[in-house]
N, C-alpha and C. Protein backbone atom coordinates (compact mmCIF):
# COMPACT_ATOMS: atom_id res chain seq x y z
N UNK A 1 -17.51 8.13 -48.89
CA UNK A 1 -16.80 9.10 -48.07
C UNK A 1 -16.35 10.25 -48.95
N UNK A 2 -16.26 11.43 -48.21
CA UNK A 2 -16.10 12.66 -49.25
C UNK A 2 -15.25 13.86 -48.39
N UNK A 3 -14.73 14.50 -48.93
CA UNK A 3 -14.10 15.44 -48.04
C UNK A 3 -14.31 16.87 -47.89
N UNK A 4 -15.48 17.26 -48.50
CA UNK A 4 -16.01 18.71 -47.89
C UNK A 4 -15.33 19.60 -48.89
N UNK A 5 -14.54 19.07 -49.95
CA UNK A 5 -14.39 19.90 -51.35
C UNK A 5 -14.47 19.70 -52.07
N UNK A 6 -15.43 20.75 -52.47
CA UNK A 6 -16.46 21.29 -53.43
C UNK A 6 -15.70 21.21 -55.19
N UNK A 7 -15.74 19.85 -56.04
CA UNK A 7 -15.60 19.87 -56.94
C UNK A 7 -15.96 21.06 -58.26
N UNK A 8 -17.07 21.48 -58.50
CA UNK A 8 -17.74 22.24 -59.03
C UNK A 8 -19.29 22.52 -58.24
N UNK A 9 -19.98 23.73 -59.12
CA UNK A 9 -21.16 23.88 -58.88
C UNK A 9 -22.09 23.67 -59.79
N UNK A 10 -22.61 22.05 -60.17
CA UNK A 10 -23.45 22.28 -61.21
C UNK A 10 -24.56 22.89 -61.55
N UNK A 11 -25.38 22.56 -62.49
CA UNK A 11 -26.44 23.46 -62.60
C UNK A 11 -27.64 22.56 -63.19
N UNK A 12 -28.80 22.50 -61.75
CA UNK A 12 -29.78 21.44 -62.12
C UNK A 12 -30.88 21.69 -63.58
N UNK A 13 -31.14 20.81 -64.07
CA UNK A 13 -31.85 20.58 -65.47
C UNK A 13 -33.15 20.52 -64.96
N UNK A 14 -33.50 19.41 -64.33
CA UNK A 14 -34.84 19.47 -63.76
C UNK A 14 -35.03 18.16 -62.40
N UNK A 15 -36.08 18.52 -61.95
CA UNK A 15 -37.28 17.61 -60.94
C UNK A 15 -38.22 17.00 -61.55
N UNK A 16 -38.08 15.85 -61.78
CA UNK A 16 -39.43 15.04 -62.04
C UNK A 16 -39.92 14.14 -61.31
N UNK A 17 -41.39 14.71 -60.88
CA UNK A 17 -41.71 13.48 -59.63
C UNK A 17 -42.19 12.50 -60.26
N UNK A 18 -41.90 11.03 -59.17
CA UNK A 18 -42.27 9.99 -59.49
C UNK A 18 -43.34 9.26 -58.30
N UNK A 19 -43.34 8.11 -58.26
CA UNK A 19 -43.92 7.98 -57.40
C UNK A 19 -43.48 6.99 -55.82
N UNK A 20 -42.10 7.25 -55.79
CA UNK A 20 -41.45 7.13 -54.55
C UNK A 20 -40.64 8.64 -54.30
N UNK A 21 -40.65 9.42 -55.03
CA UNK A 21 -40.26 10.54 -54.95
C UNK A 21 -39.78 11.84 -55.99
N UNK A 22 -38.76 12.27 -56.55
CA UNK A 22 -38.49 12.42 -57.81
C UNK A 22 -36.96 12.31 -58.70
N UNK A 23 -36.85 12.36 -59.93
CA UNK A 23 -35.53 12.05 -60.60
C UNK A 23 -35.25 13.13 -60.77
N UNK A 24 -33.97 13.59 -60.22
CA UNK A 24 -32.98 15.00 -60.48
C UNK A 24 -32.15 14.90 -61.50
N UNK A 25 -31.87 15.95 -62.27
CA UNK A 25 -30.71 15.92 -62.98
C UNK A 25 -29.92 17.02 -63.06
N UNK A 26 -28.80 17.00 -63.35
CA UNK A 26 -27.68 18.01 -63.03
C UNK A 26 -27.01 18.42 -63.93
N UNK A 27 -26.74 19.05 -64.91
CA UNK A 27 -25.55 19.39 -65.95
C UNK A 27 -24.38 19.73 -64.84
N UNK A 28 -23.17 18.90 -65.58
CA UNK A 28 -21.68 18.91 -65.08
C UNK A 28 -20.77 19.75 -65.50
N UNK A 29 -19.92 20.33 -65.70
CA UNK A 29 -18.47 20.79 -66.43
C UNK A 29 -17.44 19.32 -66.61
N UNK A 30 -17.03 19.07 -65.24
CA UNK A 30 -15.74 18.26 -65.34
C UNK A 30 -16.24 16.90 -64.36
N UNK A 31 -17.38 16.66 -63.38
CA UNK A 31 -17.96 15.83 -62.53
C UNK A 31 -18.69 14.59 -63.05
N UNK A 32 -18.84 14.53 -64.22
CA UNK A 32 -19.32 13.42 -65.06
C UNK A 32 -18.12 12.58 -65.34
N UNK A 33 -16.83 13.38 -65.47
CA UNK A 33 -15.60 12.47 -66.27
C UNK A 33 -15.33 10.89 -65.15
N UNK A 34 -15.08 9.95 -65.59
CA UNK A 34 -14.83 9.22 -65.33
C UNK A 34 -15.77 8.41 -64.05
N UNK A 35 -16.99 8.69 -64.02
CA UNK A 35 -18.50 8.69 -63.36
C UNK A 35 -19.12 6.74 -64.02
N UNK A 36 -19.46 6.03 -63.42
CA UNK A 36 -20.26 5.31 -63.97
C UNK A 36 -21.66 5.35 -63.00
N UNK A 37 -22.80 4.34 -63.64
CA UNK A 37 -23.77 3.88 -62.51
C UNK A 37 -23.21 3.21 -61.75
N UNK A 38 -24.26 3.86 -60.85
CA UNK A 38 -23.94 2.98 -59.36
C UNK A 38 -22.82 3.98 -58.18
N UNK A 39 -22.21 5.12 -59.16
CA UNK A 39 -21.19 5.35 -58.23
C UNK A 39 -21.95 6.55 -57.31
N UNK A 40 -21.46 7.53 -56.15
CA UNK A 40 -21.74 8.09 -55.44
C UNK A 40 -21.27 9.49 -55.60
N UNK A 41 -22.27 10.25 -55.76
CA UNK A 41 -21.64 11.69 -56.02
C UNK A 41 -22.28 12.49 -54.91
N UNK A 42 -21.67 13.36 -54.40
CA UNK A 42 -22.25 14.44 -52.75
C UNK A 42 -22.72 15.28 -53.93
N UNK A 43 -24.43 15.70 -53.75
CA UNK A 43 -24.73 16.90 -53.96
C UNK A 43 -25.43 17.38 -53.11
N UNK A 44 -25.06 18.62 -53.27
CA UNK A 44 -24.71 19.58 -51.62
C UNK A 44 -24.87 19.04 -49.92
N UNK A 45 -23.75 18.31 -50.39
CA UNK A 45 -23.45 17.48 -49.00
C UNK A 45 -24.54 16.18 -48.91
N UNK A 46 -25.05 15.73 -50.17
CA UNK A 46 -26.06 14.82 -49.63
C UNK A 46 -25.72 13.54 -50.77
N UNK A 47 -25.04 12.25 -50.28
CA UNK A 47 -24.42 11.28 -51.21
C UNK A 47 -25.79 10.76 -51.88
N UNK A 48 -25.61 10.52 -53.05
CA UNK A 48 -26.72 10.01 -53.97
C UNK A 48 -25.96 9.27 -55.28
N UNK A 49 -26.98 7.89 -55.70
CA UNK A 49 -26.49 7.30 -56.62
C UNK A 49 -26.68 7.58 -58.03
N UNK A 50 -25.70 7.88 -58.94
CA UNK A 50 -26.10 8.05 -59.95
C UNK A 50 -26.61 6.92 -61.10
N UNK A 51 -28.22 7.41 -61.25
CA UNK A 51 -28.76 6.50 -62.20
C UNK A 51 -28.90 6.45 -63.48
N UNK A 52 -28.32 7.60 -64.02
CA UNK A 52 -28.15 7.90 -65.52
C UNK A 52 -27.04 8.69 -66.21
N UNK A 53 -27.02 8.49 -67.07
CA UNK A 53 -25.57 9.46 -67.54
C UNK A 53 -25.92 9.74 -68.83
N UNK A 54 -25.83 11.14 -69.12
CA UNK A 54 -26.35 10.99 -70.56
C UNK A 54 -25.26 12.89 -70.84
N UNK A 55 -24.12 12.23 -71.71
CA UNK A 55 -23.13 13.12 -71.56
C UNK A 55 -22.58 13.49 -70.57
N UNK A 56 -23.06 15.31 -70.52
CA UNK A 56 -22.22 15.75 -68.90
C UNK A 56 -23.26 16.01 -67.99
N UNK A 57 -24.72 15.08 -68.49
CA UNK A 57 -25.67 15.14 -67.12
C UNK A 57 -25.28 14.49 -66.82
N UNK A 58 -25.72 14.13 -65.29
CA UNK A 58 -26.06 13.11 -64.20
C UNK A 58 -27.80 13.32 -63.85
N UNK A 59 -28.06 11.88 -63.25
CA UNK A 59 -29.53 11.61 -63.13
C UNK A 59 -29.14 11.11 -61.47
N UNK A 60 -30.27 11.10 -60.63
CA UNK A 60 -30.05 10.84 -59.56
C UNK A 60 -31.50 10.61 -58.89
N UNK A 61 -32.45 9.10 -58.20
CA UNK A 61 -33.27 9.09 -57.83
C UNK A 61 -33.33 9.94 -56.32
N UNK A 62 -34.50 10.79 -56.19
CA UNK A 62 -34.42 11.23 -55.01
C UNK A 62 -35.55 10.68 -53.94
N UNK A 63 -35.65 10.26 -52.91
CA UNK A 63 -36.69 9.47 -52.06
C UNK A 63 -37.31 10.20 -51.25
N UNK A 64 -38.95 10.07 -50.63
CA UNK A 64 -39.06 11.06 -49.69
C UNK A 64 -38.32 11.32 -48.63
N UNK A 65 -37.42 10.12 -48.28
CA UNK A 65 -36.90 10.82 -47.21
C UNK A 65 -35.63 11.52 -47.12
N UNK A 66 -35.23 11.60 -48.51
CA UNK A 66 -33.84 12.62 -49.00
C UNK A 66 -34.51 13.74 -49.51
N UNK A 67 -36.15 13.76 -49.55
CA UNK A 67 -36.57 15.37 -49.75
C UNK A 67 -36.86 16.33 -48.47
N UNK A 68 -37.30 15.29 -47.32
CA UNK A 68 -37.42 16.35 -46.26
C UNK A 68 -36.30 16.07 -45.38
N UNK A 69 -35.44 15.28 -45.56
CA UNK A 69 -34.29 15.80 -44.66
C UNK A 69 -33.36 16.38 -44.97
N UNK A 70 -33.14 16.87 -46.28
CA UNK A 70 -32.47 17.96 -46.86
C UNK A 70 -32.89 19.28 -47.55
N UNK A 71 -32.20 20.06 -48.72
CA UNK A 71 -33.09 21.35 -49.15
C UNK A 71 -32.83 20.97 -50.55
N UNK A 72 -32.49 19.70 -51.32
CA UNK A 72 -32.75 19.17 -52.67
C UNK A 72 -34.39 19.31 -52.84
N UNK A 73 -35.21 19.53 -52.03
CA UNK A 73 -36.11 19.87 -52.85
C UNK A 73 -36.68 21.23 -53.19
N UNK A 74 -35.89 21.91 -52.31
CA UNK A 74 -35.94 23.56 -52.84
C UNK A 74 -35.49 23.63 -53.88
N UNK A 75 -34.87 22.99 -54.83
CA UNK A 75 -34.06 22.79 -55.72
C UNK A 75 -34.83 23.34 -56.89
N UNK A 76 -34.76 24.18 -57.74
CA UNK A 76 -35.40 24.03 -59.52
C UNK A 76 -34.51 24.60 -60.69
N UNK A 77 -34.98 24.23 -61.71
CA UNK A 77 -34.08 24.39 -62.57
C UNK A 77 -33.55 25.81 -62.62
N UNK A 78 -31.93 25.67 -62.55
CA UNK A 78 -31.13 26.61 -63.26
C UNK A 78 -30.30 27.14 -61.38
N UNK A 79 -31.09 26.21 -60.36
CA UNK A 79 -29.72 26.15 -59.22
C UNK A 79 -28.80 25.92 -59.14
N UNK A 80 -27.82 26.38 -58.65
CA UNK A 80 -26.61 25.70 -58.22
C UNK A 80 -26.31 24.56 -56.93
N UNK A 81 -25.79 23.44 -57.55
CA UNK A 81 -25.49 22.37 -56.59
C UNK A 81 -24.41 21.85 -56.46
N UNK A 82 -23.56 22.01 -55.36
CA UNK A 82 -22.11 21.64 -54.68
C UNK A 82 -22.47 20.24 -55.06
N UNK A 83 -21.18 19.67 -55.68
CA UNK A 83 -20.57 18.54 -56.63
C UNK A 83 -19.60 17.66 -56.19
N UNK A 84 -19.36 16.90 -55.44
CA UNK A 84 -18.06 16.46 -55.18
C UNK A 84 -18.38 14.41 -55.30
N UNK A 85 -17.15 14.51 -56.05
CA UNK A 85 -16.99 12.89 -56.10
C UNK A 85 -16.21 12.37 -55.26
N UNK A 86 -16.94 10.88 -55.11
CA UNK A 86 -16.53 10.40 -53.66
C UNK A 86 -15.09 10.37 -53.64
N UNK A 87 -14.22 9.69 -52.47
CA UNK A 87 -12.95 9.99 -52.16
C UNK A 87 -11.80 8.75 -52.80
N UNK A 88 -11.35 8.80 -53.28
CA UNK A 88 -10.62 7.50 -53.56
C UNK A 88 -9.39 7.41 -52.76
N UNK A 89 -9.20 6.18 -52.38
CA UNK A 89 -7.97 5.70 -51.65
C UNK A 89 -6.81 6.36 -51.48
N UNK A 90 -6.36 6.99 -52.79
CA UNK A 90 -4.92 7.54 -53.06
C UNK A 90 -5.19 9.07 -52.87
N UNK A 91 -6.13 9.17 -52.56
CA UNK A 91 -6.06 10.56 -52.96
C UNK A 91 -5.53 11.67 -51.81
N UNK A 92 -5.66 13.27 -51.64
CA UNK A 92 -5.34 14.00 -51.21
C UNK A 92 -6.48 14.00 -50.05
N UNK A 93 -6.10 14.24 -48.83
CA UNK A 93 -8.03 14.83 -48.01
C UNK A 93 -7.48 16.14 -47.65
N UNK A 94 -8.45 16.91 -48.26
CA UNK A 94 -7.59 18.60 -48.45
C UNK A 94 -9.10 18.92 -47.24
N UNK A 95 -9.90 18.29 -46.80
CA UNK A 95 -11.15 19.05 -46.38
C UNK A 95 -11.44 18.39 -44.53
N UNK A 96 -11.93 17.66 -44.36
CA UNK A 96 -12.54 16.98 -43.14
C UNK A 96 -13.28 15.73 -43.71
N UNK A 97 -12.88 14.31 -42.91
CA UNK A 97 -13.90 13.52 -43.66
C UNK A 97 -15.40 13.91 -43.45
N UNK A 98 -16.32 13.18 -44.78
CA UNK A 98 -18.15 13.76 -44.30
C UNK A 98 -18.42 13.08 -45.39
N UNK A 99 -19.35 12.35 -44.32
CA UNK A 99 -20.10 10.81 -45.14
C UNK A 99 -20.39 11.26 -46.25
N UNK A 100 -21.48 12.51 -46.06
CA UNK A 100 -22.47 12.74 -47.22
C UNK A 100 -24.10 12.18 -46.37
N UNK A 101 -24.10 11.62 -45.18
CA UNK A 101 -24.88 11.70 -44.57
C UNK A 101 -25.33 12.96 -43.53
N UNK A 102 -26.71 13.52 -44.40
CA UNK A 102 -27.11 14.80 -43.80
C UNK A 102 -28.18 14.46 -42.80
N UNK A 103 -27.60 15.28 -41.64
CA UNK A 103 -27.75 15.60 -40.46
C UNK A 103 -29.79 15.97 -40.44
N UNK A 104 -29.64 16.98 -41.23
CA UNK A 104 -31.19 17.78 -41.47
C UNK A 104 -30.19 19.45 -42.31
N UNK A 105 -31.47 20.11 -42.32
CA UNK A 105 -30.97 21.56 -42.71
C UNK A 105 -31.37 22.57 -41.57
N UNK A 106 -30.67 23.59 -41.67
CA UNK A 106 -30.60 24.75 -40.80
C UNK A 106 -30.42 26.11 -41.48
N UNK A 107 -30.60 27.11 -41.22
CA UNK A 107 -31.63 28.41 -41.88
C UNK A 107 -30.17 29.15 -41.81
N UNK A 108 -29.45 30.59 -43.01
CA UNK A 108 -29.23 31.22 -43.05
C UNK A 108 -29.48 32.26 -42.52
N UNK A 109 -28.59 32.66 -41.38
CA UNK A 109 -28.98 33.99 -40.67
C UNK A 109 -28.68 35.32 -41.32
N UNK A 110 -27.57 35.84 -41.36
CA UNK A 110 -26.33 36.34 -42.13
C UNK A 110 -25.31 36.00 -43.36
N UNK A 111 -25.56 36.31 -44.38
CA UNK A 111 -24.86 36.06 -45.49
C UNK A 111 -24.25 37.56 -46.26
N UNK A 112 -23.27 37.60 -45.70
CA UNK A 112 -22.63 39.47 -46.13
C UNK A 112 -21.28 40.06 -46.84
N UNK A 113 -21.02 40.31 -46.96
CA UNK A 113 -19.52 40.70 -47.24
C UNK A 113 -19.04 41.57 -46.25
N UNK A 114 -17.83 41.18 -45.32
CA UNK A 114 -17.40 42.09 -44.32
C UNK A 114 -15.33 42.01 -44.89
N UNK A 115 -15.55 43.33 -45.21
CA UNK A 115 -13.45 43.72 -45.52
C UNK A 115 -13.69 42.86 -47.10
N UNK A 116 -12.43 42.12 -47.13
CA UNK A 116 -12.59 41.12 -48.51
C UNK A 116 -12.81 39.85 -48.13
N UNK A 117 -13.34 39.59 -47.16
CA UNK A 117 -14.09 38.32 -47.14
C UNK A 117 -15.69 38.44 -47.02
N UNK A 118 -16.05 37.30 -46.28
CA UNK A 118 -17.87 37.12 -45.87
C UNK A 118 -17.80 36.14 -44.83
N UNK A 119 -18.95 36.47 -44.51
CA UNK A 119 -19.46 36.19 -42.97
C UNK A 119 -20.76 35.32 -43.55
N UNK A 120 -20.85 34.27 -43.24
CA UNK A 120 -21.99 33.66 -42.99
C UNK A 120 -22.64 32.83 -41.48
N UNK A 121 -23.77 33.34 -41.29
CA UNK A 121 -24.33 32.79 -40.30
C UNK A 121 -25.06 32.09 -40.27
N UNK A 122 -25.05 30.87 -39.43
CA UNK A 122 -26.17 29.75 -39.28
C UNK A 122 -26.86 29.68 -38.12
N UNK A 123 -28.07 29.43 -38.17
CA UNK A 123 -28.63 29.33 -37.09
C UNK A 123 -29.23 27.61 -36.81
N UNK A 124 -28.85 26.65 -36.02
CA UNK A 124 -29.46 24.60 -36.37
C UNK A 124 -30.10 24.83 -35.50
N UNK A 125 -30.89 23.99 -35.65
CA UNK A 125 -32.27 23.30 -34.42
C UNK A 125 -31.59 23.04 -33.53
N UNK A 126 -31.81 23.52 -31.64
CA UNK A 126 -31.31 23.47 -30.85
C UNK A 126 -30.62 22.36 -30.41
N UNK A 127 -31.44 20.54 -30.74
CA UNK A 127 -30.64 19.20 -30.80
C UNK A 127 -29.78 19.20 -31.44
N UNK A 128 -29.10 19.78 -32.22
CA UNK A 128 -27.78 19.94 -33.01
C UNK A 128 -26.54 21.10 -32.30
N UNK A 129 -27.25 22.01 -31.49
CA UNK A 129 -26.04 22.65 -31.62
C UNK A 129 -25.05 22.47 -30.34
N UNK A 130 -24.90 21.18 -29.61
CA UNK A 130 -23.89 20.57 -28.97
C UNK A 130 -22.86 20.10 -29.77
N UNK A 131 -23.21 20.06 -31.04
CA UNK A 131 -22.04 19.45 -31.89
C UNK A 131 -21.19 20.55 -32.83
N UNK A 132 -21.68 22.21 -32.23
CA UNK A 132 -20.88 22.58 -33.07
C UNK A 132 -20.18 23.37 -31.91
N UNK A 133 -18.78 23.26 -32.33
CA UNK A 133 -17.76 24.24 -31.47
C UNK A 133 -16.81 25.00 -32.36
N UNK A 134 -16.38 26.13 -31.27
CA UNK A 134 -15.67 26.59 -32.30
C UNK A 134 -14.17 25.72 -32.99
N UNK A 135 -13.93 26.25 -33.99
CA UNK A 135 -12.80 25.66 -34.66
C UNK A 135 -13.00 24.50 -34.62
N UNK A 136 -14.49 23.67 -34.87
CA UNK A 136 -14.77 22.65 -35.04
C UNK A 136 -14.58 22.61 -36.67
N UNK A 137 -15.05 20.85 -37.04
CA UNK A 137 -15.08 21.02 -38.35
C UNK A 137 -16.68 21.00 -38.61
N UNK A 138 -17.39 21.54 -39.90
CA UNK A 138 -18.93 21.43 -40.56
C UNK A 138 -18.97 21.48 -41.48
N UNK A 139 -19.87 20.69 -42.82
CA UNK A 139 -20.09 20.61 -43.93
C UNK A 139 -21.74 21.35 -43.66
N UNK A 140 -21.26 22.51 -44.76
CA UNK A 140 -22.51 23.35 -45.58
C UNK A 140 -22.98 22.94 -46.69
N UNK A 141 -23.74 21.85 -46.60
CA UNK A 141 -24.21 22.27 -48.15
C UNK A 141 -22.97 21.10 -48.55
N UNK A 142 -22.24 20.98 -48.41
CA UNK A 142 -21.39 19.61 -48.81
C UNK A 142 -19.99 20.74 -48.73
N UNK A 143 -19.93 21.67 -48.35
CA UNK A 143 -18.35 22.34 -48.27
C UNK A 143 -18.03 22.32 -46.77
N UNK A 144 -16.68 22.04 -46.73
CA UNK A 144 -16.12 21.77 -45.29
C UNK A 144 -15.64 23.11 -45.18
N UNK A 145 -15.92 23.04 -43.88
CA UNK A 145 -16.09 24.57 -43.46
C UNK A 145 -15.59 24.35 -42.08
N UNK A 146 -14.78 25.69 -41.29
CA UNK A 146 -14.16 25.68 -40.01
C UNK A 146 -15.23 26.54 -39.16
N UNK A 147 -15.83 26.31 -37.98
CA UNK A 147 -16.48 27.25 -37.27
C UNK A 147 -15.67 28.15 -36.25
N UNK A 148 -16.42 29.16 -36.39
CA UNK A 148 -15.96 30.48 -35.86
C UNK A 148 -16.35 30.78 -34.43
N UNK A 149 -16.89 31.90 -34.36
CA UNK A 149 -17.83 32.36 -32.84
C UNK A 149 -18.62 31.44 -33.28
N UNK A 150 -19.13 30.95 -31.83
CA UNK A 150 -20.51 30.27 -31.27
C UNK A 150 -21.46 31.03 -30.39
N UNK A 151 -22.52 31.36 -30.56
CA UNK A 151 -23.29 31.72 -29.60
C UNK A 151 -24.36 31.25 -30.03
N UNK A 152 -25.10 30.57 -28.47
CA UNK A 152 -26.36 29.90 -28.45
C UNK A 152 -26.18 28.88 -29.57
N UNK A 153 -27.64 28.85 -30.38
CA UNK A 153 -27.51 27.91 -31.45
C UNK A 153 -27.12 28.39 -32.93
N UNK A 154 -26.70 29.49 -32.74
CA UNK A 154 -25.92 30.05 -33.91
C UNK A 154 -24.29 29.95 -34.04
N UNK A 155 -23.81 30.09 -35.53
CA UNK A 155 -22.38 30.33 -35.21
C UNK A 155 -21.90 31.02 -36.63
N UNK A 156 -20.78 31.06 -36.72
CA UNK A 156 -20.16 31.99 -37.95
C UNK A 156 -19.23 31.27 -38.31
N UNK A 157 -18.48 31.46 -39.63
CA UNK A 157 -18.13 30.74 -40.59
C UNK A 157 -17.44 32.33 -41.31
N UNK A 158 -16.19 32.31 -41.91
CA UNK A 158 -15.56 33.21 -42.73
C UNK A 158 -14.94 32.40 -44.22
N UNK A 159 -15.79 32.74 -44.87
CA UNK A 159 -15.67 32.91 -46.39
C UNK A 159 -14.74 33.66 -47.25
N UNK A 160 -13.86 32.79 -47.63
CA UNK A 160 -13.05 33.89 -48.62
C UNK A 160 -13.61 33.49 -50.09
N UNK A 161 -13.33 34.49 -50.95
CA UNK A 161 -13.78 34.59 -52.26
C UNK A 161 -13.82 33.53 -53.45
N UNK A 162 -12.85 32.55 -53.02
CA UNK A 162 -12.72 31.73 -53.73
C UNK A 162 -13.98 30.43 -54.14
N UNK A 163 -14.14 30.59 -51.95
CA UNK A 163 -14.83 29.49 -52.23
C UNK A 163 -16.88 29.58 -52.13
N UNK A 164 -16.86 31.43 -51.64
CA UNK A 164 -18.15 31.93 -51.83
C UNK A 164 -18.42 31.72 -54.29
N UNK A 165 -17.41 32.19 -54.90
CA UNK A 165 -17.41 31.63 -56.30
C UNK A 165 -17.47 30.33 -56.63
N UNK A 166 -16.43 29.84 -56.29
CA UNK A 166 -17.10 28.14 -56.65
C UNK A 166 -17.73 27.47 -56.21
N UNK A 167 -18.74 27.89 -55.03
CA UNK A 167 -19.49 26.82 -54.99
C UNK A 167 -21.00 27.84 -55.03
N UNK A 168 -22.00 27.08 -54.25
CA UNK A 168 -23.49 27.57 -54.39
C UNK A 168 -23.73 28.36 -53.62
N UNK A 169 -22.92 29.17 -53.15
CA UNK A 169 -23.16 30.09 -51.62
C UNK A 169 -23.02 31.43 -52.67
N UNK A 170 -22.85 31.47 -53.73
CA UNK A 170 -23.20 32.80 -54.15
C UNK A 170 -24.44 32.89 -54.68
N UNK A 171 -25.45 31.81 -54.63
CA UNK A 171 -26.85 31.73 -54.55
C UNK A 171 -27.35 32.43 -53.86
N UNK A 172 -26.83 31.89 -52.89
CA UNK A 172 -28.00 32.44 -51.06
C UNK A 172 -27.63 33.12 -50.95
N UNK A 173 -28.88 33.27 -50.10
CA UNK A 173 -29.53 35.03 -49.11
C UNK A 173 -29.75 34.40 -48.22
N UNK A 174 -29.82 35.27 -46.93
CA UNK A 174 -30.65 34.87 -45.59
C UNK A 174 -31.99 34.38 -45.89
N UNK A 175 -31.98 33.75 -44.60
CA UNK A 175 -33.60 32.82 -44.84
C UNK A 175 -33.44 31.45 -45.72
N UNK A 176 -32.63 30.81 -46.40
CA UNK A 176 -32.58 30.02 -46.97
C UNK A 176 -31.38 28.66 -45.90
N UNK A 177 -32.17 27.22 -47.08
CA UNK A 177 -31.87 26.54 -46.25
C UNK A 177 -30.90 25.88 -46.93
N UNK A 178 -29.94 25.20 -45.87
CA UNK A 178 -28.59 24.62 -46.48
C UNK A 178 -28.66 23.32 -45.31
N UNK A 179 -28.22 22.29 -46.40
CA UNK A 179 -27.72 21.13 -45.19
C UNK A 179 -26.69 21.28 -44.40
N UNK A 180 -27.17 20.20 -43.71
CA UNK A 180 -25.86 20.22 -42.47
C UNK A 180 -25.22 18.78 -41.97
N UNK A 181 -24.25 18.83 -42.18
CA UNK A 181 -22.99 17.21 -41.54
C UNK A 181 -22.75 18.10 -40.52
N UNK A 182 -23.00 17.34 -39.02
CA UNK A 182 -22.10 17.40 -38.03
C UNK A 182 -21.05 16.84 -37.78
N UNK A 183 -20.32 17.00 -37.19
CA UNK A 183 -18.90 16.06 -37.20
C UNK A 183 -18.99 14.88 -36.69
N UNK A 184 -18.69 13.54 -37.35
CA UNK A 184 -18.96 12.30 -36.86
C UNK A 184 -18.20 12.35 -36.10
N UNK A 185 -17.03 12.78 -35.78
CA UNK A 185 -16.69 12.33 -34.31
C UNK A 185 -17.62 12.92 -33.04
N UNK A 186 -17.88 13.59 -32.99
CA UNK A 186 -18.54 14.14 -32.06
C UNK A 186 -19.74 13.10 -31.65
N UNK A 187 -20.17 13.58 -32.95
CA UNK A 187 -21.84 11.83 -32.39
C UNK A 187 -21.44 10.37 -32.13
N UNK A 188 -20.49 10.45 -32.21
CA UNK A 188 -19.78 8.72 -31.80
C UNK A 188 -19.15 8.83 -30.30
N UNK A 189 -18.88 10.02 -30.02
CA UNK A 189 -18.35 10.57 -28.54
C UNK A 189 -19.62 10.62 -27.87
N UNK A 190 -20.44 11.19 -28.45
CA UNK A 190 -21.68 11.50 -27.61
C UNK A 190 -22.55 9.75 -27.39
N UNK A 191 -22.37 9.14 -28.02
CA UNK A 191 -22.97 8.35 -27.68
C UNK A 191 -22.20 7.30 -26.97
N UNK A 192 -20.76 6.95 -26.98
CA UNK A 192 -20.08 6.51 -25.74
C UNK A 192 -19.82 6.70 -24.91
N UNK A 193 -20.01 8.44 -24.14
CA UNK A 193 -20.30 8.72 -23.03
C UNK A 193 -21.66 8.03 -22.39
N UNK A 194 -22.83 8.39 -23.42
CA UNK A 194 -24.17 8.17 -22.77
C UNK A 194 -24.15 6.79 -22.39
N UNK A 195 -23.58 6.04 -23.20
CA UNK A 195 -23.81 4.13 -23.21
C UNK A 195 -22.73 3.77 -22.15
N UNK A 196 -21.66 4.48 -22.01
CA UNK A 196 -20.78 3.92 -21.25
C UNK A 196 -19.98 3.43 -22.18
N UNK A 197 -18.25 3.60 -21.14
CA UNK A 197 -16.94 3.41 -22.29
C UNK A 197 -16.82 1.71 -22.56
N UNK A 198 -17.57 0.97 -21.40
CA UNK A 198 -17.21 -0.50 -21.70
C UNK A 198 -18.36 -1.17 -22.31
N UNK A 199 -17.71 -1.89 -23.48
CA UNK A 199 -18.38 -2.41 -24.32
C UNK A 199 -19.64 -3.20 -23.51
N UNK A 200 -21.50 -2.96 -24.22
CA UNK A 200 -22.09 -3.31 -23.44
C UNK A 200 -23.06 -2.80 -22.37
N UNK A 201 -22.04 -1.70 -21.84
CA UNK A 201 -22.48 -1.35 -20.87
C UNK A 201 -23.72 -0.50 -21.15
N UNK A 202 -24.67 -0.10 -20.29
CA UNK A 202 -25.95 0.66 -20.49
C UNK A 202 -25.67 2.32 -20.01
């Protein structure tokens, strides 16, 4: 479990394919400290186990099906990748909970600077966009994020400076792809309406 803030933005080393998929690695700043195998780190919104540690890398197997349901494989060396270690018990939840289970990705419409903030726009595959409302909660890319206007299957998102700098959104341009967490409550609503509220029922 993770909360949609964005520890750092590391910076990937490389892709090496294998033959269930390929091994990523990441140079850290401060996201390695206190890290063993086995534990779970969100990169850019997508939980993965770390299989190596070698200083302030991290190693991480990636599978085909964590390459096409996310944009880790747009990935090459010298990207930036939203960082966050999982949540511990005691801690603060400064963000929205988010598994780290990604939804799929959805395309950059608008990425701008408007006054002293930014505007970013998303546009999801039409089966997704019942789950976004406004002043809902959404993880970009693994940053928890509040939605704005909705229209159709697009919506907006306001960026202040802080967090367009620390994380990987000062990468992107329009046209590019970013994962997407919908809000688990919503898909747990949606599917106890459809099934019916009593346990069982069809």
């Amino acid at each position: 479990m993770f909360t949609g803030i964005v520890e750092e933005a590391g910076t990937v080393i490389s892709l090496e394919t294998t033959q269930s998929g390929c091994v990523y690695t990441v140079e850290t700043q401060t996201v390695h400290e206190g890290v063993q195998l086995g534990d779970s780190i969100a990169n850019n919104g997508c939980c993965l186990t770390v299989s190596k540690i070698s200083g302030n890398t991290l190693s991480f197997d990636l599978l085909e099906e964590t390459l096409r349901t996310t944009n880790l494989g747009d990935l090459s060396p010298g990207s930036k990748v939203n960082l966050e270690r999982s949540l511990r018990a005691d801690a603060r939840l400064g963000g929205h909970f988010v598994t780290g289970h990604v939804d799929g990705t959805a395309k950059i419409s608008r990425w701008e600077p408007e006054g002293n903030d930014y505007v970013l726009e998303i546009t999801v595959p039409e089966v997704f966009s019942r789950y976004v409302v406004p002043k809902g909660c959404i993880a970009i890319d693994g940053i928890s994020l509040t939605v704005g206007p909705v229209q159709g299957n697009s919506f907006t998102c306001w960026i202040i400076p802080h967090t367009r700098i620390a994380t990987n959104l000062d990468q992107h341009e329009a046209g590019d792809r970013v994962n997407m967490e919908y809000d688990l409550l919503a898909k747990y609503t949606e599917k106890l309406v459809h099934e019916g509220a009593t346990p069982g029922a069809k």
